[in-house]
Protein backbone atom coordinates (compact mmCIF):
# COMPACT_ATOMS: atom_id res chain seq x y z
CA UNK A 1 142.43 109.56 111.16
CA UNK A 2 140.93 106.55 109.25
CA UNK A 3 139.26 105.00 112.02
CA UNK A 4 137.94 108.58 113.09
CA UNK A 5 136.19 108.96 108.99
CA UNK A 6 135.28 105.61 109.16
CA UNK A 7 133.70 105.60 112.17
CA UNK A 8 131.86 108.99 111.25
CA UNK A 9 130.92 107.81 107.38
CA UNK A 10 129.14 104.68 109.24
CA UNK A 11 127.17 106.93 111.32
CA UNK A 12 126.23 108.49 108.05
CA UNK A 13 125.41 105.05 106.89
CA UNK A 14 123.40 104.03 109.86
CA UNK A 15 121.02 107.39 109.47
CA UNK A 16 121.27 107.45 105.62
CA UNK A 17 119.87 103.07 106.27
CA UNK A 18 117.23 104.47 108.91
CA UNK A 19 115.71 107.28 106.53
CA UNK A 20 116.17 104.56 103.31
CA UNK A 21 114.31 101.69 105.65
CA UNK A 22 111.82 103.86 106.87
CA UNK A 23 110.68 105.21 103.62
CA UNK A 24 110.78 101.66 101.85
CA UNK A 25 108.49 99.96 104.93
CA UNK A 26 106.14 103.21 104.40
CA UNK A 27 105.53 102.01 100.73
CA UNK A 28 105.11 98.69 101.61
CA UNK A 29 102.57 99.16 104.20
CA UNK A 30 100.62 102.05 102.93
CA UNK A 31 101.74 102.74 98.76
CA UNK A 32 99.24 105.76 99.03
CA UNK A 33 101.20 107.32 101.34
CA UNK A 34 103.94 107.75 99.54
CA UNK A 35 101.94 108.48 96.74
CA UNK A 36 100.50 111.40 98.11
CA UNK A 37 103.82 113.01 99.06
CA UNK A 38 104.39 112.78 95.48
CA UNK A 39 101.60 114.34 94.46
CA UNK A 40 103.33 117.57 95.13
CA UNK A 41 105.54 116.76 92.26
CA UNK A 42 104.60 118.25 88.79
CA UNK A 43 102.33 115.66 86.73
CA UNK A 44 102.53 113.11 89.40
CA UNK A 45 98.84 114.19 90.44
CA UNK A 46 97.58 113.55 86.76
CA UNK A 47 99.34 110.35 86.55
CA UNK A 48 98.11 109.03 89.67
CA UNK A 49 94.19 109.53 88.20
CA UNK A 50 95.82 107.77 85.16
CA UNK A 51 96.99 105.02 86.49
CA UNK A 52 97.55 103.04 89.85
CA UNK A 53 100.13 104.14 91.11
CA UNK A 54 100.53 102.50 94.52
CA UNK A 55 101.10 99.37 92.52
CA UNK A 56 103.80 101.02 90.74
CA UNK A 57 105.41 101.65 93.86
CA UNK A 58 106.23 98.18 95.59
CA UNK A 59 108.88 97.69 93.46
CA UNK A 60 110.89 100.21 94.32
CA UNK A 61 109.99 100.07 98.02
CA UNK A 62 111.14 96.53 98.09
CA UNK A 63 114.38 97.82 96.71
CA UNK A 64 114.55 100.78 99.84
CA UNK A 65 113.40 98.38 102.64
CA UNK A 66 116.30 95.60 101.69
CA UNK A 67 118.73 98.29 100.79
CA UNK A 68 117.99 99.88 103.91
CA UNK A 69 118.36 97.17 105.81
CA UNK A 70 121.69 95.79 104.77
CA UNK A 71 123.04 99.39 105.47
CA UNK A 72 121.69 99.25 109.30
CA UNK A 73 123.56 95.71 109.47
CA UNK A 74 126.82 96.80 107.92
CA UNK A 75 127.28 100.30 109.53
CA UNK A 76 127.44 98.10 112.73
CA UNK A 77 129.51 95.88 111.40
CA UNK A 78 131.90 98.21 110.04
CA UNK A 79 131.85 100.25 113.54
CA UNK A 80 132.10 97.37 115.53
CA UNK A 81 135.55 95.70 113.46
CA UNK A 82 137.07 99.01 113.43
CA UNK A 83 136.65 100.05 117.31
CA UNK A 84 138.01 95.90 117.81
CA UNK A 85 140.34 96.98 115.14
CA UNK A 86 139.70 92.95 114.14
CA UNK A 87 141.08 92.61 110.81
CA UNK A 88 138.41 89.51 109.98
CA UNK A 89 135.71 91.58 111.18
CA UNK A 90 136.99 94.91 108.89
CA UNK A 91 137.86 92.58 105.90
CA UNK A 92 134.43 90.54 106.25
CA UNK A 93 132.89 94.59 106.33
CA UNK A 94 134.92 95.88 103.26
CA UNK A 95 133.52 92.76 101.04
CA UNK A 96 130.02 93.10 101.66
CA UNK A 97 130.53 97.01 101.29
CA UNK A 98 131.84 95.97 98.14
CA UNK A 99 129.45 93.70 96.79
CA UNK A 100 126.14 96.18 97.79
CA UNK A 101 128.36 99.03 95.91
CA UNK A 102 128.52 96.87 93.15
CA UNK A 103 124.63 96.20 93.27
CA UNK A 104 123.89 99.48 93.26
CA UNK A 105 126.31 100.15 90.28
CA UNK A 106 124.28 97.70 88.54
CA UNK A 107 121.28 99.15 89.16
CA UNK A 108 122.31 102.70 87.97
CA UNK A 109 123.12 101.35 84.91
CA UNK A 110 120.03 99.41 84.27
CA UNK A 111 118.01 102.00 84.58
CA UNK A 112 119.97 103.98 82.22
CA UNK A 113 119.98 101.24 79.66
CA UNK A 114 116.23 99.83 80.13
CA UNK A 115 113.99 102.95 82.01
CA UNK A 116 111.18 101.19 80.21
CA UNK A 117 110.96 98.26 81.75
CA UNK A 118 108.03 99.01 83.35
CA UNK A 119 106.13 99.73 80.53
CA UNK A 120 103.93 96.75 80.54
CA UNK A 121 102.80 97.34 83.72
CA UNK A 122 101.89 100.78 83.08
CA UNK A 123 100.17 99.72 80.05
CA UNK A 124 97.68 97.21 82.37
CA UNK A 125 97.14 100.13 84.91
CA UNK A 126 96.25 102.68 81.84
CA UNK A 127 93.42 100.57 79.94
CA UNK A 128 92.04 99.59 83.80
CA UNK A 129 91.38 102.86 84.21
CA UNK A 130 90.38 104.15 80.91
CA UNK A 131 87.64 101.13 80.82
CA UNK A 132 86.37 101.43 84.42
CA UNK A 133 85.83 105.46 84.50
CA UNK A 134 86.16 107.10 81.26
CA UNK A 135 83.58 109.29 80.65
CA UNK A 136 84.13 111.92 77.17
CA UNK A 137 83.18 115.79 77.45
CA UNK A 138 79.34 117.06 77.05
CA UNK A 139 78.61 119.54 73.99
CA UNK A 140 76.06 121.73 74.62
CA UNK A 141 73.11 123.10 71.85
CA UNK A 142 75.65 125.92 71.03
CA UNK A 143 78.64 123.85 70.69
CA UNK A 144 80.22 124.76 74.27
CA UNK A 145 82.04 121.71 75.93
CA UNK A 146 81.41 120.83 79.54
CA UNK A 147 84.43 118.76 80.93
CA UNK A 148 83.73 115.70 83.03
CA UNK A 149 82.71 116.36 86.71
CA UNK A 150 86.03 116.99 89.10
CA UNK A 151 84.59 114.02 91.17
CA UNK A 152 84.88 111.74 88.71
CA UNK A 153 88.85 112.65 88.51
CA UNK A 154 90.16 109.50 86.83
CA UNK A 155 87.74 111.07 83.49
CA UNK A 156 89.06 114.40 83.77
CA UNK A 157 92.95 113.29 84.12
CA UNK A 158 92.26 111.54 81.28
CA UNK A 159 90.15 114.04 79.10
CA UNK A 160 93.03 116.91 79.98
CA UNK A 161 95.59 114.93 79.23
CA UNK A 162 94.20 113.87 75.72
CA UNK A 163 94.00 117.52 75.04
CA UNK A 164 96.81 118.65 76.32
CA UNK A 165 99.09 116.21 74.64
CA UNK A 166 97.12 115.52 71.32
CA UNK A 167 96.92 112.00 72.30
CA UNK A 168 94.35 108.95 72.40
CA UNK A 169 93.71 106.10 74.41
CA UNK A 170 96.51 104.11 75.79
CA UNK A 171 98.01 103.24 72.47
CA UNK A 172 96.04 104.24 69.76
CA UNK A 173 92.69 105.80 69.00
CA UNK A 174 91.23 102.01 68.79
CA UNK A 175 91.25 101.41 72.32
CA UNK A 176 87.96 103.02 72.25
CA UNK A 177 86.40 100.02 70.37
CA UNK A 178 86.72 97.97 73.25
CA UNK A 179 85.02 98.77 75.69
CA UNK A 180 81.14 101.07 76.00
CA UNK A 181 81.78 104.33 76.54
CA UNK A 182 78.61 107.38 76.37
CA UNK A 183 79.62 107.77 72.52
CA UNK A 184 76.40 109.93 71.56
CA UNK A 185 77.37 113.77 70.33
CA UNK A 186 74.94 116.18 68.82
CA UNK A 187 77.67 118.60 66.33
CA UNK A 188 76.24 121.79 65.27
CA UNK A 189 72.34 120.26 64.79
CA UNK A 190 73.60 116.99 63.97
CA UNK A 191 73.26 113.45 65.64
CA UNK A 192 76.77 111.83 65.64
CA UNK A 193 75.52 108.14 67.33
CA UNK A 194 78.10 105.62 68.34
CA UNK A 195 80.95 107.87 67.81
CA UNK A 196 84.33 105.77 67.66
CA UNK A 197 86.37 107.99 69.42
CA UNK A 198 85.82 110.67 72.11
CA UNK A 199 86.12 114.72 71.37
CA UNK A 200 89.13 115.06 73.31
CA UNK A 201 90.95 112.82 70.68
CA UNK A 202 90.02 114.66 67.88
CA UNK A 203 92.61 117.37 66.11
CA UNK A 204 92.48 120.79 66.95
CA UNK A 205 93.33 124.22 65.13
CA UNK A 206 95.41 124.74 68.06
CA UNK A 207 97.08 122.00 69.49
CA UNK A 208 98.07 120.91 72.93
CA UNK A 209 95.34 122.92 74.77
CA UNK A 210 91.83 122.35 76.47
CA UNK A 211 88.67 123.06 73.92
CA UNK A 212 86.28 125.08 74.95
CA UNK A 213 84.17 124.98 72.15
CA UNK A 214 83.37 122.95 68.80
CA UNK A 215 84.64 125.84 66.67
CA UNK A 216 88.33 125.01 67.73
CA UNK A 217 88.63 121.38 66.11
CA UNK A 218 89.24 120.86 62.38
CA UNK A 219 86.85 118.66 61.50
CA UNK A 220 85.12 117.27 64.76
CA UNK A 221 82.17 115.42 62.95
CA UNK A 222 84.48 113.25 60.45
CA UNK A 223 86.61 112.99 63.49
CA UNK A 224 83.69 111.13 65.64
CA UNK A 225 82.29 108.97 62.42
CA UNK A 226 85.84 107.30 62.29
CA UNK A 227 88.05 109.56 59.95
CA UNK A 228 91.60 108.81 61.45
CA UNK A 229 92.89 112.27 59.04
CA UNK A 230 91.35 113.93 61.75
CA UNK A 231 92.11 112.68 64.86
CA UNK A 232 95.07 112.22 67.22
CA UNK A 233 96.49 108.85 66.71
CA UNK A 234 99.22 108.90 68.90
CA UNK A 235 98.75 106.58 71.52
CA UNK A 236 99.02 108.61 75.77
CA UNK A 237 100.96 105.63 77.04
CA UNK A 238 104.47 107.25 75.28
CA UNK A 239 103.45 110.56 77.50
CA UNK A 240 103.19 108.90 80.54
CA UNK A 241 106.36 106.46 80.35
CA UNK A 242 108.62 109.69 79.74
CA UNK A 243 106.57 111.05 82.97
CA UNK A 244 107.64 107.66 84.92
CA UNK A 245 111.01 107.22 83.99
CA UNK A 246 111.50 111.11 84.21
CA UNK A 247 111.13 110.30 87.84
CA UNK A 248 112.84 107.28 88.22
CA UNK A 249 116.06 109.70 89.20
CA UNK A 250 114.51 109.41 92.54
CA UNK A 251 115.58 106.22 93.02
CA UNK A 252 119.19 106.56 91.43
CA UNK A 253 120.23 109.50 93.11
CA UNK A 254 119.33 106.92 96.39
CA UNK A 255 121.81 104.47 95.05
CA UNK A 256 124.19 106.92 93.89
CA UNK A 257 124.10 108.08 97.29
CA UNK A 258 124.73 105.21 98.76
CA UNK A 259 127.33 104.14 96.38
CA UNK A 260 129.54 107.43 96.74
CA UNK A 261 129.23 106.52 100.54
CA UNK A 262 130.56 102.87 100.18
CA UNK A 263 133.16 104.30 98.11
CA UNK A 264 134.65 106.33 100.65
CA UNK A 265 134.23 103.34 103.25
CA UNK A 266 136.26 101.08 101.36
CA UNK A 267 139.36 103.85 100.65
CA UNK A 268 139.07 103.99 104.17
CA UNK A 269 139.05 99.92 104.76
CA UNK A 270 141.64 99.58 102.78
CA UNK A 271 143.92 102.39 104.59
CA UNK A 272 143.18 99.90 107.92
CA UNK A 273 143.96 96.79 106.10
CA UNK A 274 146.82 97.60 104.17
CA UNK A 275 148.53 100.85 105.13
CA UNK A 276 147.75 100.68 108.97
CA UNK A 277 148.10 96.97 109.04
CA UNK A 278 150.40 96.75 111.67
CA UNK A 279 148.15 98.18 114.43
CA UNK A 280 144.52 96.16 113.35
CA UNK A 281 144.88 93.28 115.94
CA UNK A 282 146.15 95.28 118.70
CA UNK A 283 144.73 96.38 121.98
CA UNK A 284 143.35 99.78 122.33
């Protein structure tokens, strides 16, 4: 019965490696691939306007393609010792199973401790983005706001967001400062010229949602002239790290996975090495 579930959980293994392998080279060779099949995942749309997230990506897909590939190696090992019933072979198996279990343990657990360990790369990908395409809302002669053209999509992730969160640049409302941006606003007859922050940063009666019009901020004129009492100043990069690390579950239900597997190969190793020891060695 133990060489019949072990035999069977390394099938598992082998597939479980193929599907792990496959997905990991995927990311590697084409990171906008796997993107996109995110995409259908709430937020990660938004997020990928927001930031690069192919680059986010290789990580990860390192992690899959290695994992991956070990499992491919050991499933064969582990079928091949048990059908010899070699006890080197099953012992040499049970180790490594061991050791990769243990790995993945690890990992688990650092992600639990440390899920913002990326931060400093999303950082970099947030102000690339924010200084190469940023463009603010357009008010109109009777105060109506015009959002930024959908083909400039890296603007309007960012615009949306900055509503719908009450946030402001990457970390604060000074990010602003360094870089040009079109920062001329005519408010209600008045010429607001080299505002320091966009509309979309500026506090609303009603928080959290898009403005249509001028009407619906406090005070948006102090707000463009530099009056931090009226604007957000809450830097977006806190949103979007609990958006990343929300999803970093992907990867630990994969080692989880894995690990629950290798678990049940070593009770299984260990039945052949210690309980059935008297038959490993012998001739089928």
């Amino acid at each position: 019965m133990a060489e019949f579930v072990l035999h069977f959980t390394n099938f598992i293994y082998f597939c479980g490696g193929v599907a792990v392998l496959t997905v990991g080279a995927i990311g590697l060779a084409d990171p906008a691939t796997v993107v996109n099949v995110l995409s259908y995942i709430p937020q990660i749309s938004q997020l990928s306007e927001i930031m690069y997230l192919p680059g986010v990506t290789v990580g990860p897909s390192i992690y899959l393609t290695v994992a991956g590939s070990l499992v491919i190696v050991l499933s064969f090992v582990g079928c091949g010792g048990t059908f010899r019933r070699n006890k080197s072979i099953i012992f040499t198996f049970g180790i490594l199973t061991l050791l990769m279990m243990l790995f993945n343990i690890a990992l688990i657990m650092f992600y639990a401790i440390d899920p913002y360990f990326i931060e400093t790369n999303v950082e970099y990908q947030m102000n690339i983005t924010l200084k190469s395409s940023f463009q603010p809302v357009s008010i109109s002669s009777t105060g109506a706001i015009t959002l930024p053209s959908s083909s400039n999509a890296s603007a309007l992730a960012w615009v949306n967001m900055q509503f719908e969160q009450a946030c402001c640049g990457v970390n604060s409302y000074q990010d602003y400062v360094d870089f040009s941006w079109s920062n001329n606003f005519t408010v209600s007859g008045q010429t607001v010229s080299n505002a320091v922050v966009p509309p979309s940063c500026c506090l609303q009666t009603i928080q959290y949602v898009v403005a249509n019009t001028t009407s619906e901020f406090v005070n948006l004129t102090s707000c463009l002239t530099s009056a931090p009492r009226y604007t957000n100043t809450q830097g977006c990069i806190n949103y979007v790290m609990e958006q990343v690390t929300r999803y970093n579950f992907i990867y630990c239900v994969v080692a989880a996975g894995f690990s629950g597997l290798q678990a049940i190969i070593l009770c299984m190793t260990m039945w052949l090495l210690v309980v059935r020891d008297d038959r490993i060695g012998t001739k089928l």
